[in-house]
N, C-alpha and C. Protein backbone atom coordinates (compact mmCIF):
# COMPACT_ATOMS: atom_id res chain seq x y z
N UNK A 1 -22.66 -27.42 72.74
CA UNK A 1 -23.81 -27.17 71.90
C UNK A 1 -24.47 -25.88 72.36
N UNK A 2 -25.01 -25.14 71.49
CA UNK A 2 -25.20 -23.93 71.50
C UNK A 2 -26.87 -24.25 72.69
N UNK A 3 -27.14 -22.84 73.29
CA UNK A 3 -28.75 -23.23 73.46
C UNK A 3 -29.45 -22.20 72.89
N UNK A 4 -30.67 -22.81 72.59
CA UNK A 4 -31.63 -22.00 71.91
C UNK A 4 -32.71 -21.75 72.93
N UNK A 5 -33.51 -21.00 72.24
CA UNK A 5 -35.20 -20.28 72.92
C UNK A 5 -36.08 -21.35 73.19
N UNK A 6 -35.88 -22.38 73.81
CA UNK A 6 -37.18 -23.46 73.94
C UNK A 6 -37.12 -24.76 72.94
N UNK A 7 -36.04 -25.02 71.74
CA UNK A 7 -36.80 -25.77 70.57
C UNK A 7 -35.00 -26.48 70.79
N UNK A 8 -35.64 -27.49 70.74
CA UNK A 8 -34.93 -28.82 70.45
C UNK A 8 -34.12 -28.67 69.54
N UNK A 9 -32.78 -29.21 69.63
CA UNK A 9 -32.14 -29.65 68.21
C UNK A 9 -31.77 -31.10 68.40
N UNK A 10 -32.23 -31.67 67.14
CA UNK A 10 -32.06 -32.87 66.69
C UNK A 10 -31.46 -33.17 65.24
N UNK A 11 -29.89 -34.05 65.58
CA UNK A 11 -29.22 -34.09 64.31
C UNK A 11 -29.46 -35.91 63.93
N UNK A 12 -29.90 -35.88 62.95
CA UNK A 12 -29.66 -37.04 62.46
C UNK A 12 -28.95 -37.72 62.55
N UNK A 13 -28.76 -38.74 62.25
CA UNK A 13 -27.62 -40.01 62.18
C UNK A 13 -27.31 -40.31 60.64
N UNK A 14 -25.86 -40.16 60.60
CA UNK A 14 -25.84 -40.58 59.20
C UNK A 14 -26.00 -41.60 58.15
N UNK A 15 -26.42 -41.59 57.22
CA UNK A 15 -26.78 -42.47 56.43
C UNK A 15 -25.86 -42.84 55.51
N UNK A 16 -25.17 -44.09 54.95
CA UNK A 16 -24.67 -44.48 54.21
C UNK A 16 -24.87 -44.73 53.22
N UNK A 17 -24.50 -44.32 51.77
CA UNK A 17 -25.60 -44.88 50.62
C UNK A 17 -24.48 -46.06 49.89
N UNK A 18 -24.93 -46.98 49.43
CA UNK A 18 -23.77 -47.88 48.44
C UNK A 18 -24.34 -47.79 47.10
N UNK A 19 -23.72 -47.45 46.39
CA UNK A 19 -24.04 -47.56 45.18
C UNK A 19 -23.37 -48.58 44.31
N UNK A 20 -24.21 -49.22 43.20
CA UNK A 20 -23.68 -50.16 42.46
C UNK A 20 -22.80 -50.15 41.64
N UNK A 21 -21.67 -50.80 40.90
CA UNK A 21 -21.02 -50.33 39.80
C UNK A 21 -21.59 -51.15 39.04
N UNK A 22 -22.61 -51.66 38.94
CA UNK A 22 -23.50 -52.49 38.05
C UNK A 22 -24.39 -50.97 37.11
N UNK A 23 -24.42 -51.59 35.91
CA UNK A 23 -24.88 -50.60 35.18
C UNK A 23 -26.90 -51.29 35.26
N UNK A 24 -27.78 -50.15 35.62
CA UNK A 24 -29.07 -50.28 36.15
C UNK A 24 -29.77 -50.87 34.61
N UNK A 25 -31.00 -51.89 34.17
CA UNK A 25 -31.41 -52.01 33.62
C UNK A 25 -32.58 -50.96 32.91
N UNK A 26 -32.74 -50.37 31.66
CA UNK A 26 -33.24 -49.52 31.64
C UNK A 26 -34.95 -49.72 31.70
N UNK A 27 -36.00 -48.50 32.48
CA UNK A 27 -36.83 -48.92 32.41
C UNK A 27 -38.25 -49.39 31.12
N UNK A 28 -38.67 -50.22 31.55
CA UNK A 28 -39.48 -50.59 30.34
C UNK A 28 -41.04 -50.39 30.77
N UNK A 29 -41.17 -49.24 31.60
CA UNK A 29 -42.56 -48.72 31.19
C UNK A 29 -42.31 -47.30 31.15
N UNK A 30 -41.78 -47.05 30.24
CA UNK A 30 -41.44 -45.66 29.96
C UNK A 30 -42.94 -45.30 28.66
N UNK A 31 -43.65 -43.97 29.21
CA UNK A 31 -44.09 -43.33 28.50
C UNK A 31 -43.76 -41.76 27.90
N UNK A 32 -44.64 -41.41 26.86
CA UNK A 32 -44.15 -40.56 26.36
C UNK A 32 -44.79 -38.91 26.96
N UNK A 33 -43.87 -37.80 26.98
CA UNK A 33 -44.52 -36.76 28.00
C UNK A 33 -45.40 -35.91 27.37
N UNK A 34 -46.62 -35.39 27.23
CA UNK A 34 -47.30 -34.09 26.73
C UNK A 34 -46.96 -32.98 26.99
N UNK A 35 -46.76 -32.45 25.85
CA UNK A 35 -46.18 -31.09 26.41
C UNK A 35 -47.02 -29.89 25.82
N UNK A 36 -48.16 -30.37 27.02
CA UNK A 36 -49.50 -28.98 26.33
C UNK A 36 -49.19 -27.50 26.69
N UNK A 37 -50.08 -26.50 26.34
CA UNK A 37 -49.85 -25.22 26.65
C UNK A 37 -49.90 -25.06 27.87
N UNK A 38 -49.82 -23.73 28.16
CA UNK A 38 -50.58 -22.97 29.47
C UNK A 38 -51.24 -21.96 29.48
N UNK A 39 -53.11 -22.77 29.38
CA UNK A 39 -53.86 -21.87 28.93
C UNK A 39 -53.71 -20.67 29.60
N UNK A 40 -53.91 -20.23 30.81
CA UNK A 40 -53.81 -19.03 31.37
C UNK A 40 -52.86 -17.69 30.47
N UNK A 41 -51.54 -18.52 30.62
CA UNK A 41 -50.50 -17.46 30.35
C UNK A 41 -50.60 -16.92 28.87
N UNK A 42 -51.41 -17.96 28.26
CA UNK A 42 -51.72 -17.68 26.70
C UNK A 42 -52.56 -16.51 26.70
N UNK A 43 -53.61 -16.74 27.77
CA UNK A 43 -54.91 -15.47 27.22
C UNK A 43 -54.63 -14.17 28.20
N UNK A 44 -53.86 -14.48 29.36
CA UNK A 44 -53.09 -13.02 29.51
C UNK A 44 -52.40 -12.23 29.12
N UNK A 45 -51.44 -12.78 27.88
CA UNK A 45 -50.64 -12.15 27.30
C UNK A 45 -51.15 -11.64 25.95
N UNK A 46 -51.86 -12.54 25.30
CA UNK A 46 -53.14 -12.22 24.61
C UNK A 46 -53.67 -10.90 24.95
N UNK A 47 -54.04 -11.02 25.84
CA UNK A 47 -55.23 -9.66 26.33
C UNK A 47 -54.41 -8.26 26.98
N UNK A 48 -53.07 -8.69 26.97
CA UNK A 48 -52.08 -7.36 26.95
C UNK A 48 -51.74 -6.93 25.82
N UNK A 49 -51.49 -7.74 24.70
CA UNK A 49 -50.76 -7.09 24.04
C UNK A 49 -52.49 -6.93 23.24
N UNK A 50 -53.40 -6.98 23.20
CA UNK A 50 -54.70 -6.56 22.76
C UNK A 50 -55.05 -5.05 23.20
N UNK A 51 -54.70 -5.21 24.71
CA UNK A 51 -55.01 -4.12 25.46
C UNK A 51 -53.97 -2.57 24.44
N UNK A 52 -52.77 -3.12 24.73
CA UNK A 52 -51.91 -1.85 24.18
C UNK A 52 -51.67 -1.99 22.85
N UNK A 53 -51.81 -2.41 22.04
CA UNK A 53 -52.61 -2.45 20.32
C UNK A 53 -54.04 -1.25 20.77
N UNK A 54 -54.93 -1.79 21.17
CA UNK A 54 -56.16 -0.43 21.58
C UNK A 54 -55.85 0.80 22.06
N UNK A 55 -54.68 0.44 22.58
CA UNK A 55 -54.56 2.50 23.54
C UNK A 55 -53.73 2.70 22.59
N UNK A 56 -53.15 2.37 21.72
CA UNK A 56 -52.33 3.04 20.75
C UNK A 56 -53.27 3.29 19.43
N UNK A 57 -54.30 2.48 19.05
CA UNK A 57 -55.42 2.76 18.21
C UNK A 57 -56.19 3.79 18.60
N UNK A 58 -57.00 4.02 20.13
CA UNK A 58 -57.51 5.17 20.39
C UNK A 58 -56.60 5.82 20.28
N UNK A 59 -55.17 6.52 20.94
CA UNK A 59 -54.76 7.22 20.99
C UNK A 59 -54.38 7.87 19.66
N UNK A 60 -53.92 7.28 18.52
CA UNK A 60 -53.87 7.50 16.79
C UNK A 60 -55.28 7.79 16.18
N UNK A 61 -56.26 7.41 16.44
CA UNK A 61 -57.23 8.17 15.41
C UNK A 61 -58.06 9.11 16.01
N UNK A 62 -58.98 9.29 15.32
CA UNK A 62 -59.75 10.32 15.13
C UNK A 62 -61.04 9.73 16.45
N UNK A 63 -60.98 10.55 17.45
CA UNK A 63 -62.60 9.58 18.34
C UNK A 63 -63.54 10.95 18.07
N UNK A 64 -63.41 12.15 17.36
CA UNK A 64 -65.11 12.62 16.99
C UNK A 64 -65.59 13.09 18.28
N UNK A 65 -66.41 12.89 18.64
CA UNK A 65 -67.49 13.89 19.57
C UNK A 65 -66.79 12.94 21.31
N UNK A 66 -66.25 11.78 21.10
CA UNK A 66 -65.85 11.54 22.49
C UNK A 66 -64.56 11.77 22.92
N UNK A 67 -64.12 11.90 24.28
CA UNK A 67 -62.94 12.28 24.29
C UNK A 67 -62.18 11.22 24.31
N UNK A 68 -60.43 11.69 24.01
CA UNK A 68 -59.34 10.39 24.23
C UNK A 68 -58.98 9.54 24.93
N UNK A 69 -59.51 9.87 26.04
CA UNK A 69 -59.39 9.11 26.92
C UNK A 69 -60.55 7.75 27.08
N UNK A 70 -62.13 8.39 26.46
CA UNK A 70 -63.20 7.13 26.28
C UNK A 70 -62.52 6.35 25.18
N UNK A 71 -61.96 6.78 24.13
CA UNK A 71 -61.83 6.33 22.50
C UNK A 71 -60.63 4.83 22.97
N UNK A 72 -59.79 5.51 23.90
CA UNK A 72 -58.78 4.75 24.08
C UNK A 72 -59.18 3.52 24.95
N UNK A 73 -59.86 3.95 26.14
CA UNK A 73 -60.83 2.87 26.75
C UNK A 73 -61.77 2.16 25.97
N UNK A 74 -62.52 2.41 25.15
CA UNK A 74 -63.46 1.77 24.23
C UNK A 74 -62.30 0.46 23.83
N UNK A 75 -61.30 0.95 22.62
CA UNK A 75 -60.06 0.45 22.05
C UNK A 75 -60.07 -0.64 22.89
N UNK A 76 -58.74 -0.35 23.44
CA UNK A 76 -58.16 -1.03 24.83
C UNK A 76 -59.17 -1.90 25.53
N UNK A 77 -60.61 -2.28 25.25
CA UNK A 77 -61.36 -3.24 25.76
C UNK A 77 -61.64 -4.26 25.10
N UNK A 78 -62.43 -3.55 23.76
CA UNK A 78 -62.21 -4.45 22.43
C UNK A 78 -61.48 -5.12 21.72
N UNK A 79 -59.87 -4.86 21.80
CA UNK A 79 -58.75 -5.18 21.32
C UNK A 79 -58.32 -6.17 22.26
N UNK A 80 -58.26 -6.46 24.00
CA UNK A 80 -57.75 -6.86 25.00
C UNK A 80 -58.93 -8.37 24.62
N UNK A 81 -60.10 -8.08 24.20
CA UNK A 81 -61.48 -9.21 24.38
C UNK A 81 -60.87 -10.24 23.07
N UNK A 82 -60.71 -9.18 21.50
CA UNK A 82 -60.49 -10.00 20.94
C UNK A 82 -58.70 -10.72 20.75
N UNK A 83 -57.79 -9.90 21.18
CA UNK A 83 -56.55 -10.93 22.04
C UNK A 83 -56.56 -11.85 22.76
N UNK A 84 -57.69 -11.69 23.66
CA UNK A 84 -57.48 -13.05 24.30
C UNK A 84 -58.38 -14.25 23.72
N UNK A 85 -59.36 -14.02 22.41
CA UNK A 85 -59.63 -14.71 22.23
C UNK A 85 -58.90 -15.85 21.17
N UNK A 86 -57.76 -15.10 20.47
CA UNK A 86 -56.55 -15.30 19.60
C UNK A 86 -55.75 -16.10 20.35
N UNK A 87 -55.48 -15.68 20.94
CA UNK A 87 -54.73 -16.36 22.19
C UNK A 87 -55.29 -17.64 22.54
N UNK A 88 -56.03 -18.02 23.14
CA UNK A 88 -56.68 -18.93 22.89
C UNK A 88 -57.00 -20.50 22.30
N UNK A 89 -57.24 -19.33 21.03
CA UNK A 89 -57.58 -20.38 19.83
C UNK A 89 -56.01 -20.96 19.46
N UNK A 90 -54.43 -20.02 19.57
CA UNK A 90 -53.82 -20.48 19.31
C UNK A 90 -53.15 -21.84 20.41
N UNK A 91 -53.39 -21.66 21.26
CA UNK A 91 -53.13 -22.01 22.60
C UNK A 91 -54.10 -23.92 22.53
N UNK A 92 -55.20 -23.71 21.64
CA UNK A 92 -56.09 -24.97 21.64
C UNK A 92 -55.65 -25.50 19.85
N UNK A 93 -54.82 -24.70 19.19
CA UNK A 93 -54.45 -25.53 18.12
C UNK A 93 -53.23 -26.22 18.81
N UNK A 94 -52.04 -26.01 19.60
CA UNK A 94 -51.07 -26.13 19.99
C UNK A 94 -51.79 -27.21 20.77
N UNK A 95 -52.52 -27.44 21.59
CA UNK A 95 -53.00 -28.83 22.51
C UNK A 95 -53.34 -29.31 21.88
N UNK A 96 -53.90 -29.46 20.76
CA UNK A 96 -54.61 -30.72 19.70
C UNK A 96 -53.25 -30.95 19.01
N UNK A 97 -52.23 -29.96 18.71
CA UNK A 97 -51.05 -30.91 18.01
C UNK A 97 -50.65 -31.62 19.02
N UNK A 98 -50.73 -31.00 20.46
CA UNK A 98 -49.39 -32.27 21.35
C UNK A 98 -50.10 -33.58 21.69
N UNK A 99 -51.67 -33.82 21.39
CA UNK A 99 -52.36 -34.75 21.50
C UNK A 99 -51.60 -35.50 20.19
N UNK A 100 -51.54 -34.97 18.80
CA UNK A 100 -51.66 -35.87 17.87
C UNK A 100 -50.07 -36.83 18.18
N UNK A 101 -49.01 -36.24 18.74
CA UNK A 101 -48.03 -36.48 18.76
C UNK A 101 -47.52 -37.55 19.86
């Protein structure tokens, strides 16, 4: 046996398993699984693709007396706020269907 730096080795003893050729009775408190969203990942992805919908809106129009870079930040805040609020809402219709179900 090899030696090591200070630490014990300890091997188990093996275990035998028997298995039945009896076929198992199936169980009878089986319930049914929910399969709700995940709010998080909903309103992050939401609020990305909000975000770059806005820098492509500032960056395409006209921002007037501010520069492209505020127009696109303005965008890109507003667009990211109301994505994730889309997100969201779709994310809480999807949990009220897996309730009804």
């Amino acid at each position: 046996m090899p030696r090591t730096l200070g630490v014990a080795r300890y091997r188990a003893p093996l275990t035998v398993v028997v298995v039945s050729d009896r076929e198992q009775p199936p169980p009878t408190n089986r319930r049914p699984v929910r399969r709700a969203p995940n709010f998080p990942q909903f309103m992050i992805i939401g609020g990305l693709i909000g975000v770059l919908l806005g820098l492509y809106v500032g960056q395409r129009g006209e921002s007037g007396s501010y520069s492209d870079a505020t127009a696109m930040g303005l965008f890109a805040v507003l667009f990211g706020a109301i994505g994730v609020m889309i997100a969201t809402a779709i994310a809480l219709a999807l949990d009220k269907r897996s309730r009804r179900r």
